[in-house]
Protein backbone atom coordinates (compact mmCIF):
# COMPACT_ATOMS: atom_id res chain seq x y z
CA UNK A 1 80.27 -141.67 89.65
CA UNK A 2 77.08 -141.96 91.61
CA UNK A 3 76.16 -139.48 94.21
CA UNK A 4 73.23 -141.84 95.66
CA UNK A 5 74.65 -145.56 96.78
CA UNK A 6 72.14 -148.24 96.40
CA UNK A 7 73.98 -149.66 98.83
CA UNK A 8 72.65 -148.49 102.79
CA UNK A 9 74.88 -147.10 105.65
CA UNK A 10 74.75 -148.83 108.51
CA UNK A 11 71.89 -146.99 109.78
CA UNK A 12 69.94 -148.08 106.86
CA UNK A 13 70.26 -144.47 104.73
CA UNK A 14 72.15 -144.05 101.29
CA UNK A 15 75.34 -143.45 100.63
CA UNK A 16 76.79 -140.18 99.66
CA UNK A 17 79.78 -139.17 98.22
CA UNK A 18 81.66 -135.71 99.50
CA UNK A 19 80.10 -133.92 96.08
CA UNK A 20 76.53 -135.22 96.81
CA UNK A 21 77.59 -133.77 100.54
CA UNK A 22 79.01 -130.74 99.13
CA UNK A 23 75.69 -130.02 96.80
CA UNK A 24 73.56 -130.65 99.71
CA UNK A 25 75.30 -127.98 102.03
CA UNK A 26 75.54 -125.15 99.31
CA UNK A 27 71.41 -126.18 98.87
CA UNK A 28 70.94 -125.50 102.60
CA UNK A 29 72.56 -122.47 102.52
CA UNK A 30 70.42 -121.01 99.92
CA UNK A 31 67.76 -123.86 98.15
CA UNK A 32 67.57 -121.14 95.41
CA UNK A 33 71.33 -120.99 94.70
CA UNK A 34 72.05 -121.31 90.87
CA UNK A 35 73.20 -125.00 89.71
CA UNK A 36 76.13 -123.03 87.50
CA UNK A 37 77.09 -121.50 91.02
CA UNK A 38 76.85 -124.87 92.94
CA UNK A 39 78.81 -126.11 90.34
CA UNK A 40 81.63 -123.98 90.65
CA UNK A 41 81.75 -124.33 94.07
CA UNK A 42 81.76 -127.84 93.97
CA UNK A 43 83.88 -128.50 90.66
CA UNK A 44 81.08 -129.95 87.93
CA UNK A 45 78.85 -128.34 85.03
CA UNK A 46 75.45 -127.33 85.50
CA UNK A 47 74.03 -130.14 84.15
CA UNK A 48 75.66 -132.44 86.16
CA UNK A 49 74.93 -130.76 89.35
CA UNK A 50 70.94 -130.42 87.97
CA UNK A 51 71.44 -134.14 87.62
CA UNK A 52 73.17 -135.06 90.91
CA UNK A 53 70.04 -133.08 92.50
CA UNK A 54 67.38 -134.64 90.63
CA UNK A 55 68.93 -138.29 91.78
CA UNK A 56 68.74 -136.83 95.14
CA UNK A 57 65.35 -135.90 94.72
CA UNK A 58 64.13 -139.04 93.60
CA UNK A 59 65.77 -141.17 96.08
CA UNK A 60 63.82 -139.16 98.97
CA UNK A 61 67.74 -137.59 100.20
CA UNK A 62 66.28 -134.47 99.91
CA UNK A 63 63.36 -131.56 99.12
CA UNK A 64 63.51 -128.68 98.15
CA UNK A 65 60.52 -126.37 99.55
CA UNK A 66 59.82 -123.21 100.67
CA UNK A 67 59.65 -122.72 104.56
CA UNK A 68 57.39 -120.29 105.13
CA UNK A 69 56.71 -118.49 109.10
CA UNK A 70 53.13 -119.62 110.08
CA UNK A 71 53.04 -116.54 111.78
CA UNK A 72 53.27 -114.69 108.64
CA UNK A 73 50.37 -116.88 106.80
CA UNK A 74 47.95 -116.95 108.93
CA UNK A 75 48.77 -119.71 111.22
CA UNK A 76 49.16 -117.98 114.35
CA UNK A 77 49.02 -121.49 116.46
CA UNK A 78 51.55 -124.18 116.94
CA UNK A 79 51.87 -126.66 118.86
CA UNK A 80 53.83 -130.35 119.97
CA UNK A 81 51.44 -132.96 121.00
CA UNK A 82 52.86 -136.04 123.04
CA UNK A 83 50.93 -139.09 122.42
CA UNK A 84 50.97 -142.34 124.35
CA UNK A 85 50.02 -145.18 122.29
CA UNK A 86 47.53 -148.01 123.79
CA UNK A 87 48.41 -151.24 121.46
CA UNK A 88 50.43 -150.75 118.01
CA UNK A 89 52.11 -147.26 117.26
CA UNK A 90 51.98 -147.49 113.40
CA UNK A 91 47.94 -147.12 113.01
CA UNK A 92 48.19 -144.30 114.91
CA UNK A 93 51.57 -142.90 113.00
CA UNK A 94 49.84 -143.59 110.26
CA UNK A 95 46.83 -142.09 110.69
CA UNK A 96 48.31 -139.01 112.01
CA UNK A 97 50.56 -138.28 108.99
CA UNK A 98 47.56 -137.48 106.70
CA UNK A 99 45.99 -134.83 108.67
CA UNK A 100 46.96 -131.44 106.97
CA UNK A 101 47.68 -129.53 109.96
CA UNK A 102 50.31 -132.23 111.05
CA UNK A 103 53.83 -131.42 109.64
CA UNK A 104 55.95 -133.47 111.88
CA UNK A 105 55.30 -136.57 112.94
CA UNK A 106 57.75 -139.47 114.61
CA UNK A 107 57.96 -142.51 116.75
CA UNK A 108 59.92 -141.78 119.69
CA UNK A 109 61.11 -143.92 122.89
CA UNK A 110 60.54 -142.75 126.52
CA UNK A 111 57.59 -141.57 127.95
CA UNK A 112 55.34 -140.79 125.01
CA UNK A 113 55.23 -143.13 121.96
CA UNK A 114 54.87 -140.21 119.42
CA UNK A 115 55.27 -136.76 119.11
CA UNK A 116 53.91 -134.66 116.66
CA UNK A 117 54.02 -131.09 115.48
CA UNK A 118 50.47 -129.06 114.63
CA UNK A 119 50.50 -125.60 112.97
CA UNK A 120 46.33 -123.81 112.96
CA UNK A 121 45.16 -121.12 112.53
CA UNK A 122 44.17 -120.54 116.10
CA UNK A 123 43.40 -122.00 119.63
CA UNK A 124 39.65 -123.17 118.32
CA UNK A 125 41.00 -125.19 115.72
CA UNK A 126 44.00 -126.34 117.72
CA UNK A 127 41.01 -127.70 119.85
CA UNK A 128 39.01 -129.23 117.26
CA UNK A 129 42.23 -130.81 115.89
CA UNK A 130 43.02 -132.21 119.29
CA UNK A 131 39.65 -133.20 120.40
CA UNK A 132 37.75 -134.45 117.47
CA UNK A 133 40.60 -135.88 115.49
CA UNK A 134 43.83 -136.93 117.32
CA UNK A 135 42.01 -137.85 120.66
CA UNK A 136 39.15 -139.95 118.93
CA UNK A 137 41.76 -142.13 116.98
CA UNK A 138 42.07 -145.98 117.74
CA UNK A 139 45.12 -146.84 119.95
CA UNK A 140 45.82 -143.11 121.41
CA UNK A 141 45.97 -143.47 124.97
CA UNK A 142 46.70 -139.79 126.10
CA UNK A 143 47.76 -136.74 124.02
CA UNK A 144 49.35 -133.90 125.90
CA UNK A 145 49.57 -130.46 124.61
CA UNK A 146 52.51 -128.51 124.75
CA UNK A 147 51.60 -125.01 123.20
CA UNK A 148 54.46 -122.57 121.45
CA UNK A 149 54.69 -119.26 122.56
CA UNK A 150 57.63 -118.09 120.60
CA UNK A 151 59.83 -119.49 118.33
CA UNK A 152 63.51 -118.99 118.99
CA UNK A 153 64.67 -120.81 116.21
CA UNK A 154 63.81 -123.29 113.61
CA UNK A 155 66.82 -124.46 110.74
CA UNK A 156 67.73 -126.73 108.54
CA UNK A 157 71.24 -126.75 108.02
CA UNK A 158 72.67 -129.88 110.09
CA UNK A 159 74.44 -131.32 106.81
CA UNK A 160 75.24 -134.38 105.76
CA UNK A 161 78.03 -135.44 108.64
């Protein structure tokens, strides 16, 4: 049995079955957590479970990475910038996704076309990422800055469902 469906949902992602689900919520509890103990908990051998994973892996389901607090490295400034899009959104989307201090970005509907998320080491390069860089690109409108002064809480854990 597959855990990955080539076949798509009806939102376009892949199919899982309940173990693939099941793997995928013990990994989000603890992305460290021992294939042996995932498979006990889930009711397959090790290697099956390191299998399962790696299919997951490849198909883009899921990735397993440390989440660090910028705080805590060095990065002591984050913020969302809302972007209004003259002409087509992808060039800018695009564009935006290869800039290193750029960890989120997504099309969005409403009043701003895009919204991304930028994580520096401080306000002077939150400025020079801003002005030199996202404001200079072909296509963006207006950028607004929405800086972070605490964060209450940032997770992963919203499942499969």
């Amino acid at each position: 049995m597959t855990c990955v469906s080539d076949h798509s949902a009806s939102r376009g992602g892949p199919v899982l079955d309940e173990i693939a689900k099941q793997i995928i919520a013990e990994l989000q509890e603890d992305g460290r957590r021992a294939y042996a103990t995932i498979g006990k908990a889930v009711g397959l051998s090790e290697a099956a479970v390191r299998q399962r994973v790696q299919k997951l892996a490849d198909a883009g389901v899921i990735q397993i990475v440390a989440v660090t607090d910028p705080l805590q490295v060095g990065l002591f400034r984050q913020a969302m910038i809302a972007i209004t899009v003259e002409g087509p959104v992808q060039p800018v989307v695009d564009a935006l996704a290869v800039i290193d201090e750029i960890n989120y970005v997504v099309v969005c509907a409403g009043r701003y076309d895009v919204l991304c998320e930028a994580v520096c080491p401080n306000d002077e390069a939150l400025l020079e990422l801003v002005s030199t860089r996202i404001r200079a690109l072909a296509g963006v409108r207006h950028a607004e800055i929405m800086v972070y002064l605490k964060l209450r809480k940032q997770t992963y854990k919203y499942g499969t469902r």
